[in-house]
Structure formats: structure tokens, C-alpha cells
Protein backbone atom coordinates (compact mmCIF):
# COMPACT_ATOMS: atom_id res chain seq x y z
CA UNK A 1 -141.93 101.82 168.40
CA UNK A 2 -140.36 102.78 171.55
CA UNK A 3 -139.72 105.73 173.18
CA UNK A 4 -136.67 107.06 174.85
CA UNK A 5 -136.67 109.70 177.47
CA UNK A 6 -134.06 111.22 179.93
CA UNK A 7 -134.75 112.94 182.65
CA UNK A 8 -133.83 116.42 181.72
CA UNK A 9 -136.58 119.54 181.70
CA UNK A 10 -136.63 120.05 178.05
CA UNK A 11 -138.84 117.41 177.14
CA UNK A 12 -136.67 115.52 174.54
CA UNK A 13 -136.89 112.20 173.21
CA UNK A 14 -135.19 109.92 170.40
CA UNK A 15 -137.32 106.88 169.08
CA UNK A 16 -136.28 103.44 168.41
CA UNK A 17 -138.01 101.52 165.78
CA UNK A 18 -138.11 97.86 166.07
CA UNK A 19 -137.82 97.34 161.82
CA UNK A 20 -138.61 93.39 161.65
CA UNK A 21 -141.10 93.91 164.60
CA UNK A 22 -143.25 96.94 162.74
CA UNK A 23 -143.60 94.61 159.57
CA UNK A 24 -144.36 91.49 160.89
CA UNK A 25 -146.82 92.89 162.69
CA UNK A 26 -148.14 94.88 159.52
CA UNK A 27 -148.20 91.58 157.59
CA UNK A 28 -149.57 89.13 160.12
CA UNK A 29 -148.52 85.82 159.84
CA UNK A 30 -145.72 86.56 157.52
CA UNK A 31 -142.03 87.05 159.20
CA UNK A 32 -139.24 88.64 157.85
CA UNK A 33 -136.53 85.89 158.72
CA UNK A 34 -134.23 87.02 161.67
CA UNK A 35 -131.09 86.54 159.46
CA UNK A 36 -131.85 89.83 157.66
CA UNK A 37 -131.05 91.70 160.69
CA UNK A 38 -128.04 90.19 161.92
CA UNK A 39 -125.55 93.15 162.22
CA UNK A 40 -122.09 92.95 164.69
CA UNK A 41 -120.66 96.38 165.29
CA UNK A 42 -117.53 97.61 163.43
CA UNK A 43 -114.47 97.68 166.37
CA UNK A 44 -112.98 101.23 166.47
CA UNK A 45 -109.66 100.20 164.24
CA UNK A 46 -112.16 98.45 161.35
CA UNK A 47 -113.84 102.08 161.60
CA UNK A 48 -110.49 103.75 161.69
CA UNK A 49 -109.00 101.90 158.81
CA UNK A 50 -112.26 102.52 157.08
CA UNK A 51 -111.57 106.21 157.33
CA UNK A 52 -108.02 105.70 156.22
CA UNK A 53 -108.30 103.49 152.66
CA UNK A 54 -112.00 105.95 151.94
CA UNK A 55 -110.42 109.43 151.37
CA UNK A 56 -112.69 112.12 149.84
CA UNK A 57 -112.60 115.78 149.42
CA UNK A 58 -114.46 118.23 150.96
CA UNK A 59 -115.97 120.11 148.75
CA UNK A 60 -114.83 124.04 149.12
CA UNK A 61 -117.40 126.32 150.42
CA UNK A 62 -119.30 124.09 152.29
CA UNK A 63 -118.98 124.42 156.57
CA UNK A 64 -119.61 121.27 157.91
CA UNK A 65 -120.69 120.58 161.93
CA UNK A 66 -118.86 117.74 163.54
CA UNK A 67 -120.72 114.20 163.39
CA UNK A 68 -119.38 113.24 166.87
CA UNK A 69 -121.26 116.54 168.21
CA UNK A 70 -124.02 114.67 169.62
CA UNK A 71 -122.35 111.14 170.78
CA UNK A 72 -122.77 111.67 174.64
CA UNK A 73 -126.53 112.20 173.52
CA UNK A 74 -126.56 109.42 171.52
CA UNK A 75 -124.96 107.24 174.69
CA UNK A 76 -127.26 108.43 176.91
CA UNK A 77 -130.13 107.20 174.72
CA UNK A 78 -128.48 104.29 174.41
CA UNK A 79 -128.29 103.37 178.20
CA UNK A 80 -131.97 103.65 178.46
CA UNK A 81 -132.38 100.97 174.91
CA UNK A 82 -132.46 97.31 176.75
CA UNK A 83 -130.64 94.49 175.28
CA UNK A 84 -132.29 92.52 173.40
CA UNK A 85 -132.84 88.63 174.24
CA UNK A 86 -129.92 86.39 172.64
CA UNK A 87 -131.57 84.64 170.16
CA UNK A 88 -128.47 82.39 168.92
CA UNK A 89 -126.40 82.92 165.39
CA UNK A 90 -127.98 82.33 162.14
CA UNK A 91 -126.60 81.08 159.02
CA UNK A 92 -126.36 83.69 156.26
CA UNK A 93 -129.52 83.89 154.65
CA UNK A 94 -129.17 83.77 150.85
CA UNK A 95 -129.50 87.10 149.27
CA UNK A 96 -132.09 86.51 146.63
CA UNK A 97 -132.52 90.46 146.84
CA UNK A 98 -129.64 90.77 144.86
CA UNK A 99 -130.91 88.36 141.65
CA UNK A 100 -132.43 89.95 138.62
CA UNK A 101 -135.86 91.79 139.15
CA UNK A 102 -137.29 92.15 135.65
CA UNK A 103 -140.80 92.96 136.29
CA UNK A 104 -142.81 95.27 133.63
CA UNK A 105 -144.72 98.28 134.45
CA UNK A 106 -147.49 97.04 136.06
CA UNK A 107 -149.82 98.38 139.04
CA UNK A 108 -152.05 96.47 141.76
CA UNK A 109 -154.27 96.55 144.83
CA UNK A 110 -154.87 94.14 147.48
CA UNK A 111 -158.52 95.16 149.87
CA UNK A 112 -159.41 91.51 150.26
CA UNK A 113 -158.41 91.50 153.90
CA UNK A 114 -155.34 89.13 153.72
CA UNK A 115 -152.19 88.44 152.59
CA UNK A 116 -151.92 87.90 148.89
CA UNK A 117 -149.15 86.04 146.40
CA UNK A 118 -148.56 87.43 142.83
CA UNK A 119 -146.74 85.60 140.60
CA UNK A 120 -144.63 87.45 138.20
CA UNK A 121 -145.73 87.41 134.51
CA UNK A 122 -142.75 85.41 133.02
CA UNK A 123 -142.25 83.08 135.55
CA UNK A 124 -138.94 84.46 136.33
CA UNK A 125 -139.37 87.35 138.35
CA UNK A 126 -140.25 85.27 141.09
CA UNK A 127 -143.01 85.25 144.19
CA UNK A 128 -144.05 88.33 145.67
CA UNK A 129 -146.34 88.85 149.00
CA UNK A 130 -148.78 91.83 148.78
CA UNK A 131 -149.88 93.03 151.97
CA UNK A 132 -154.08 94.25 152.38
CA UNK A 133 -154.85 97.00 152.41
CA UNK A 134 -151.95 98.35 150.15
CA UNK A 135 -151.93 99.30 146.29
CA UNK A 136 -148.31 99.71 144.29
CA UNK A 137 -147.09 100.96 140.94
CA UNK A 138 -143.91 99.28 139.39
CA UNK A 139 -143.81 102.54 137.64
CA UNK A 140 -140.93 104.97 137.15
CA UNK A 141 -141.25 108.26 139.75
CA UNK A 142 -140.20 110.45 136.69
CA UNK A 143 -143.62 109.25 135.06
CA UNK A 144 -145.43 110.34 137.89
CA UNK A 145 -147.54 113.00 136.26
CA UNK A 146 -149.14 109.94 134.20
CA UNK A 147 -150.24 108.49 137.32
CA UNK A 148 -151.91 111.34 139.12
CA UNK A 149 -155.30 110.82 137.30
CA UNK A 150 -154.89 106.76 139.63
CA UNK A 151 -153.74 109.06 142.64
CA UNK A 152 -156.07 110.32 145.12
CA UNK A 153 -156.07 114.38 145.24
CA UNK A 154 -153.75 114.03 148.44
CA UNK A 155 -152.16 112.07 150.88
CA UNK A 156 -152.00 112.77 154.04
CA UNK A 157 -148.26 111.17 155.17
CA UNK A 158 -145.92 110.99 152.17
CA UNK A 159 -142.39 109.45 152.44
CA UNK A 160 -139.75 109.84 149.64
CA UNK A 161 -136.30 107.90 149.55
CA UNK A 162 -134.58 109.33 146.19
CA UNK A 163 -132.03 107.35 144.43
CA UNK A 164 -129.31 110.42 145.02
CA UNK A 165 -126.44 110.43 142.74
CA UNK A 166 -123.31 109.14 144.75
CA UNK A 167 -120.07 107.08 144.13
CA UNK A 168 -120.49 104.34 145.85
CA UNK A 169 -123.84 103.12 143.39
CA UNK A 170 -121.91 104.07 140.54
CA UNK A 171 -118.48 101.78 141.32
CA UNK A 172 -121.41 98.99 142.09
CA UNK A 173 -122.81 99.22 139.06
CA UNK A 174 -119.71 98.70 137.38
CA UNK A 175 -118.52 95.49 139.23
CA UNK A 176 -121.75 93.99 139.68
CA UNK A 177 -124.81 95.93 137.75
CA UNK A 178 -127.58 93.67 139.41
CA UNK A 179 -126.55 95.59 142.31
CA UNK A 180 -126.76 98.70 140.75
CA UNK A 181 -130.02 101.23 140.36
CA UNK A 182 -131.15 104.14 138.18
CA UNK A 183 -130.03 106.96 140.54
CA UNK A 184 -131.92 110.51 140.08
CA UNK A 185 -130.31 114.06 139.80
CA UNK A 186 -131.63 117.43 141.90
CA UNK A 187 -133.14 118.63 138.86
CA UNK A 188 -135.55 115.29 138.32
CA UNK A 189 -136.51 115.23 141.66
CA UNK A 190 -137.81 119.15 141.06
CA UNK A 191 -139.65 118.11 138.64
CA UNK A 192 -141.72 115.67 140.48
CA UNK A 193 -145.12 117.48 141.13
CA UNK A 194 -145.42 116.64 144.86
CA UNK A 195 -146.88 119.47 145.54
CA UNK A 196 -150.39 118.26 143.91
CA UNK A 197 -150.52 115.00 145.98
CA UNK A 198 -150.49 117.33 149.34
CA UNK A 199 -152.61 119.80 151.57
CA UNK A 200 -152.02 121.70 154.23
CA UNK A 201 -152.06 118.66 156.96
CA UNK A 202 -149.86 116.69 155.06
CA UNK A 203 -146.58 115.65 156.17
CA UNK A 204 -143.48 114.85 153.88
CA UNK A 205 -140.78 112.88 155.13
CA UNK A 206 -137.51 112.28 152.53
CA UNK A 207 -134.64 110.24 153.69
CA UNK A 208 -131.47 111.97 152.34
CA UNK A 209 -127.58 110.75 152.42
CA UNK A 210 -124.82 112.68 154.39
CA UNK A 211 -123.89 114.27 151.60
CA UNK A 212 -123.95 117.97 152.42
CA UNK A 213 -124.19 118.57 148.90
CA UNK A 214 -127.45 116.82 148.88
CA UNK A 215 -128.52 118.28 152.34
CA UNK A 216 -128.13 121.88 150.43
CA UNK A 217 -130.08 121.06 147.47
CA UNK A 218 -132.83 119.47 149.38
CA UNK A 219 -132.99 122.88 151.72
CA UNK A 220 -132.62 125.35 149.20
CA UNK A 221 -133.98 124.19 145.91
CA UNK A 222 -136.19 120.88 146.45
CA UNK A 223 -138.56 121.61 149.18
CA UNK A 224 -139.21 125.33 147.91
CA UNK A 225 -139.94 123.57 144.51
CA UNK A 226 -142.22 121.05 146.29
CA UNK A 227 -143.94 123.93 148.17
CA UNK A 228 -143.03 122.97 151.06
CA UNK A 229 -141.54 124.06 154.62
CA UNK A 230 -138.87 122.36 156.74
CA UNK A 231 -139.97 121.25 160.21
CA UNK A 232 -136.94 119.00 161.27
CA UNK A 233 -134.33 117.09 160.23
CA UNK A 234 -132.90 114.43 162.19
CA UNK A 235 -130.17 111.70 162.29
CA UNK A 236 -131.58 108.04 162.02
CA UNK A 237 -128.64 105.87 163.82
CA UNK A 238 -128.15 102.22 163.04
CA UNK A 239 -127.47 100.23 165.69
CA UNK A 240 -126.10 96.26 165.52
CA UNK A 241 -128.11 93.74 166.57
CA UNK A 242 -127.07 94.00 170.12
CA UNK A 243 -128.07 97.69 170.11
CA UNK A 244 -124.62 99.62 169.84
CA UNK A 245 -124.02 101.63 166.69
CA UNK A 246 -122.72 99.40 163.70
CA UNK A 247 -119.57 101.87 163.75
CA UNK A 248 -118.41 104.82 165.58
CA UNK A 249 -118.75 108.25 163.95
CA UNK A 250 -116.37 110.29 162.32
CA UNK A 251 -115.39 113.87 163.01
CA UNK A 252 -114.94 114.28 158.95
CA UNK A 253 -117.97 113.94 157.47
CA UNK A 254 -117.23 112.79 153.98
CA UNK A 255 -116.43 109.63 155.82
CA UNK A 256 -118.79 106.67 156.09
CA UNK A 257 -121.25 107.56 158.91
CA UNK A 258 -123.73 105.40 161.37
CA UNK A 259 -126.50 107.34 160.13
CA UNK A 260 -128.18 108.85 157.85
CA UNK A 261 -130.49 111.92 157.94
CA UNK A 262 -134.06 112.54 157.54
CA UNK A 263 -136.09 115.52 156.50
CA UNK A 264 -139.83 116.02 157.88
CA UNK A 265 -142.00 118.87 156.05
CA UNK A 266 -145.22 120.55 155.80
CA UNK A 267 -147.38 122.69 153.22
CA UNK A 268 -145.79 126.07 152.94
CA UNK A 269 -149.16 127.38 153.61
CA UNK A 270 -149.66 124.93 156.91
CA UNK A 271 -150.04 126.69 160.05
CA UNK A 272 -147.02 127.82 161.42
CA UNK A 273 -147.50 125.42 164.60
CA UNK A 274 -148.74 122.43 162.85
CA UNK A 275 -145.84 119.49 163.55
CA UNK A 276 -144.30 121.38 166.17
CA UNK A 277 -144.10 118.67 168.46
CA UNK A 278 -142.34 116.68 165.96
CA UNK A 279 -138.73 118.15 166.51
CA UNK A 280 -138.88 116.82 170.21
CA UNK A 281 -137.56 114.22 168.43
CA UNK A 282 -133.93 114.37 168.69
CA UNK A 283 -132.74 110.91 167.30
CA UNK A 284 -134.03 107.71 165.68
CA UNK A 285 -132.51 104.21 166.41
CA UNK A 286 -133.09 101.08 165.17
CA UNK A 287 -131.61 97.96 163.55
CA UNK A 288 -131.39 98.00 160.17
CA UNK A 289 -131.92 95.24 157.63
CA UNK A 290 -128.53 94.33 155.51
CA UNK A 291 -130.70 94.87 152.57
CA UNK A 292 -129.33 98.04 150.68
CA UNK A 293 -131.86 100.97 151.54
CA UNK A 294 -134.43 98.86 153.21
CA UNK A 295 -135.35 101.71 155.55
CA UNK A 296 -137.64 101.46 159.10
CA UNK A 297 -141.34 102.78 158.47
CA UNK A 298 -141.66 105.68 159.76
CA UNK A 299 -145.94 105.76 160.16
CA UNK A 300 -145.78 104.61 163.62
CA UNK A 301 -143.87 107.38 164.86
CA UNK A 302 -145.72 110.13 162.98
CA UNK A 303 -149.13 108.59 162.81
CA UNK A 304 -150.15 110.74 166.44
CA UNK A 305 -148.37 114.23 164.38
CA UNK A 306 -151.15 113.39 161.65
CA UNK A 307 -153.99 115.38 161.48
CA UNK A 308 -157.18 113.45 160.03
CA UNK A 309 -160.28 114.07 159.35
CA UNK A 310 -162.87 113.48 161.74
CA UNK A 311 -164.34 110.20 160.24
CA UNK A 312 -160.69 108.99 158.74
CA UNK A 313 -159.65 105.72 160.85
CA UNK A 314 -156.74 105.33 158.72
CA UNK A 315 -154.15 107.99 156.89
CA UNK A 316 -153.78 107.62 153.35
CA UNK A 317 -150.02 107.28 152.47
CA UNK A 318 -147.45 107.48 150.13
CA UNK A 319 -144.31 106.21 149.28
CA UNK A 320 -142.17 107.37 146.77
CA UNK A 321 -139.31 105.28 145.36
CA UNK A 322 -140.44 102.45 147.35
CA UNK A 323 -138.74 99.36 147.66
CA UNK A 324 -141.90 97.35 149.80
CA UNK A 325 -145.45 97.42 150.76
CA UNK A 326 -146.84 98.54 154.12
CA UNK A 327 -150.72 98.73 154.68
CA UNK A 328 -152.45 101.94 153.90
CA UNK A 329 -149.51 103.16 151.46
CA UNK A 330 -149.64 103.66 147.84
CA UNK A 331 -146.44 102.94 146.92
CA UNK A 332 -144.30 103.77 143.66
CA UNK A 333 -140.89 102.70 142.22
CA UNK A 334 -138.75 100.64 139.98
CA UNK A 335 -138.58 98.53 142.46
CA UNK A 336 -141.39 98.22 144.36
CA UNK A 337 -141.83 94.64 145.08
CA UNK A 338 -138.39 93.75 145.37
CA UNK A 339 -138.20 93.35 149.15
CA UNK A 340 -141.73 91.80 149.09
CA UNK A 341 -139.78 88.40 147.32
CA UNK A 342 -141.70 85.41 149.67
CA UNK A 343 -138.08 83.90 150.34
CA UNK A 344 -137.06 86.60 152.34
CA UNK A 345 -140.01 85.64 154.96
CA UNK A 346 -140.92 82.68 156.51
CA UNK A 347 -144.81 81.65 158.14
CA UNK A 348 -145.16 82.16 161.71
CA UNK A 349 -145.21 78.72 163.74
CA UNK A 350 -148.63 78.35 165.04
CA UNK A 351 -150.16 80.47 162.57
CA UNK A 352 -152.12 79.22 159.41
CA UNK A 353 -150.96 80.92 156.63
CA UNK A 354 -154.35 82.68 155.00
CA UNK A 355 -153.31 84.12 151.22
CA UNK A 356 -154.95 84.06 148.23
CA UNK A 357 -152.95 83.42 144.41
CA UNK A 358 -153.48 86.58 142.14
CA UNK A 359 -152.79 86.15 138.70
């Protein structure tokens, strides 16, 4: 994690968060290969005919702020990001993500203090890494209520990224449904009784699209139904591997963006200057992997917001609708394991690789 600082007197920052660095060094040894982060920024006609051949309505009743408001503060953040080393052009890696993933419900834990390989059950499902120190349920998020009783009473960081209904998913799903996912409505994410895996020093962050529809909902109806309060929201901009933005914004937001927003909350009943700090966070950069939804953690930037106990070492997380494992996260989804597939990461040189089978 790295932060970014101008010199102005109201103490603002943005955040850039090295993806491939904050997992390898989560998972030791294990690298995710380079060639999942290989991104070349759009040129401004590609972005222009983009916004030509994608028209969409805006939906009436709904005031939308300009998404080229902040640019000059995104470019000034930018000046102060250094380039990054030229490490050459690699091959496409094959996208193995995008092959069947037919696990059954199943749960597991890894505590034995290194990396360990699961096989899946038919022999088909393929090879998957499990991190220490983490524990995972390929369980659906609507059947979380089952769960609770595995669950500790609270977590202290828990991050959601929902499945939200859009168009895009759904013409996938048609041409290609190995692509596709199960995507969730407002009303089942209601339902989901976050507000029993919380207390008053947790924090909730939930990764939403640029749909202002979705914005709304998640404002108005989800986090009151989740008991909780809004501290900020922010815009997480994706930047091409040579650190510019993967595509310039557009000043009609029902356009393909650069970014995508994220939500940070607290207990209703929290005190009313606990996370504060947190919205001197204006931005959040990073590169992002090509793999669909594969977002950045986000515990090294709020770990130092978190607010343990005095003999905790470690927070207790959650992830919700998780698509990998990260140390000291419980994570839950359909697809939980899919990005943890052993081809997408290659050994360190120099380093022994230290993993044990589990059956």
C-alpha cells in the first residue's frame, strides 16, 4: 500500500494498492503470474467509440454528478504514482478462470502455518491453494443464516462484493454461460443478517457498480436494513499497467467508467467519530487483475481504522461473496476458490515451495 499526498492544507490523500504485490506477499512463496495484470490504456477515440456503440438511458428522476468532476484530482495523484520498472511483454496467460468450477458445498480451514493444496472431490474441479491462516465456505450467501452457528459472534472488518443485477452479466450468460454468475437482487441482499456478524467497532466495506440505481438502494434501503451508518464512499480507479487510467472518464455516467465505487460503514450505534479519519481518503488506485471482479484487498488500508481489542494481534475478517482467500478472512461464496486455481500462480525462484496435500 502506498500513500499519496499533495501538498495542500487539508490533509487529503488517495491510496494506491499494489494488487499482485499485497497477495504475494500474503501467500509467501506463491506468485500470482505477472500476465494477470497486464493492462494497456484505452486511447481517447477507443473510449469515445465505446461511448458511441454503448447507449443507455438514464433513468428519469435520478440527478447524476459528472464523472470527470474530479480528473485534475485524479492527475495530480497521478503525478506523484512512479512508473513502474519495465518488466518486458508477456504472452497471454491462459484463462483457466473461465473453465467450469463445479465444486459442491463444502467448507475448510487451513492453521497449519503454510500453504496448503486441496484437490477437488471429482478430480475435475481442479487444484486449489489455501492460504494459513484462512477458513472458506463454498456456500451460497443467501444460506447464510445456516452458517452463523460456524461464524464467530462478530467480525471485526467485513467486506461484501454483491453479484448486482446488471446487463452486461446477463448478455454473458447468454453467449457464453461459464462466464456467467448467479447475480442477487436489493431485496436478497436485505435479507442477509449482517447485522449479527457485527459490533460497534466493526467496519463494513461493499464494493458497488456505477449504477446509481444501485448506489440508491445501497444508501437508502441496504445499509439501514444492515444497521448500519455510511462513513464514505469513494471511487476505486483502475489504472494500466503503466499507471494511467485504463480509459478516460465519461461525463454521462451510464457509460462504461474507470472506476468503480466503494462504500465504508459502521454500527449505527458506533460512536459518531469512530472512522472519521477514513474519508481523508479521497481516491483508491491500483492495477487491476483482468480477472472479472478480482478486486484489491482492502485490509491493508483499513487495518490502522480498526479498533481491536487490547490482546487481538490480528482482526478477524470477513468476506462476503468472495472469489479468493486472504489470511485472517473467513470467506463465503459460490465461488470462493475460483481465483485460488494453482495455474494462475507460479513458485517464487529461490524459494522452496513448503505445502502440504489436503484431501
Amino acid at each position: 500500500m502506498l500513500k499519496l499526498q499533495k501538498k495542500t492544507e487539508d490533509s487529503k490523500s488517495a491510496v494506491f494498492l499494489n494488487h499482485r504485490k499485497l497477495i504475494n506477499e500474503a501467500y509467501g512463496e506463491f506468485y500470482l503470474k505477472s500476465e494477470l495484470f497486464q493492462f494497456h490504456a484505452k486511447k481517447p477515440d477507443q473510449g469515445n467509440e465505446v461511448a458511441k456503440t454503448r447507449k443507455r438511458k438514464r433513468k428519469a428522476g435520478v440527478e447524476e454528478p459528472s464523472s470527470v468532476e474530479d480528473l485534475h484530482s485524479v492527475n495530480g495523484y497521478l503525478e506523484l504514482l512512479s512508473k513502474p520498472i519495465e518488466l518486458g511483454y508477456n504472452p497471454p496467460i491462459e484463462r483457466h478462470w473461465e473453465e467450469g468450477y463445479n465444486l459442491p458445498q463444502l467448507h475448510g480451514a487451513n492453521e497449519s502455518g503454510r500453504m496448503q493444496r486441496f484437490q477437488g472431490h471429482d478430480g475435475s474441479s481442479g487444484v486449489f491453494l489455501i492460504p494459513n491462516q484462512s477458513r472458506f465456505f463454498n456456500h451460497n450467501v443467501d444460506n447464510l443464516p445456516a452458517l452463523l452457528h460456524q461464524l464467530l459472534p462478530a467480525y471485526d472488518l467485513i467486506v461484501l462484493d454483491p453479484p448486482w443485477r446488471n446487463k452486461y452479466i446477463r448478455r454473458l450468460k447468454r453467449a457464453k454461460p461459464e462466464l456467467g454468475y448467479s447475480m442477487i437482487s436489493n431485496e436478497q441482499l436485505s435479507h442477509i443478517p449482517l447485522s449479527e456478524l457485527t459490533h460497534p467497532r466493526s467496519l463494513v466495506a461493499i464494493w458497488c457498480t456505477n449504477s446509481t440505481l444501485h448506489q440508491l438502494a445501497l444508501e437508502q434501503q441496504l445499509l439501514p436494513s444492515w444497521k448500519l451508518r455510511l462513513l464514505h464512499k469513494l471511487r476505486w480507479y483502475k489504472l494500466s499497467t503503466d499507471h494511467e487510467l485504463i480509459a478516460p472518464p465519461q461525463s454521462d455516467l451510464t457509460q462504461k467508467q474507470p472506476y468503480e465505487m466503494l462504500y465504508v460503514a459502521c454500527r449505527s450505534d458506533a460512536s459518531e467519530t469512530y472512522g472519521k479519519d477514513i474519508q481523508l481518503t479521497e481516491l483508491l488506485f491500483s492495477v487491476p487483475s483482468i480477472v472479472h471482479s478480482h478486486k484489491p484487498p482492502l485490509l491493508s488500508w483499513l487495518r490502522k481504522y480498526l479498533q481491536l481489542d487490547k490482546d487481538q494481534r490480528e482482526p478477524n475478517c470477513l468476506e462476503l461473496f468472495a472469489r479468493y482467500l486472504h489470511p485472517h478472512f473467513t470467506s463465503i461464496g459460490l465461488e470462493v476458490l475460483k481465483l485460488m486455481d494453482e495455474r494462475l500462480y507460479e513458485v517464487h525462484q529461490g524459494e522452496h515451495c513448503h505445502y502440504e496435500e489436503v484431501n
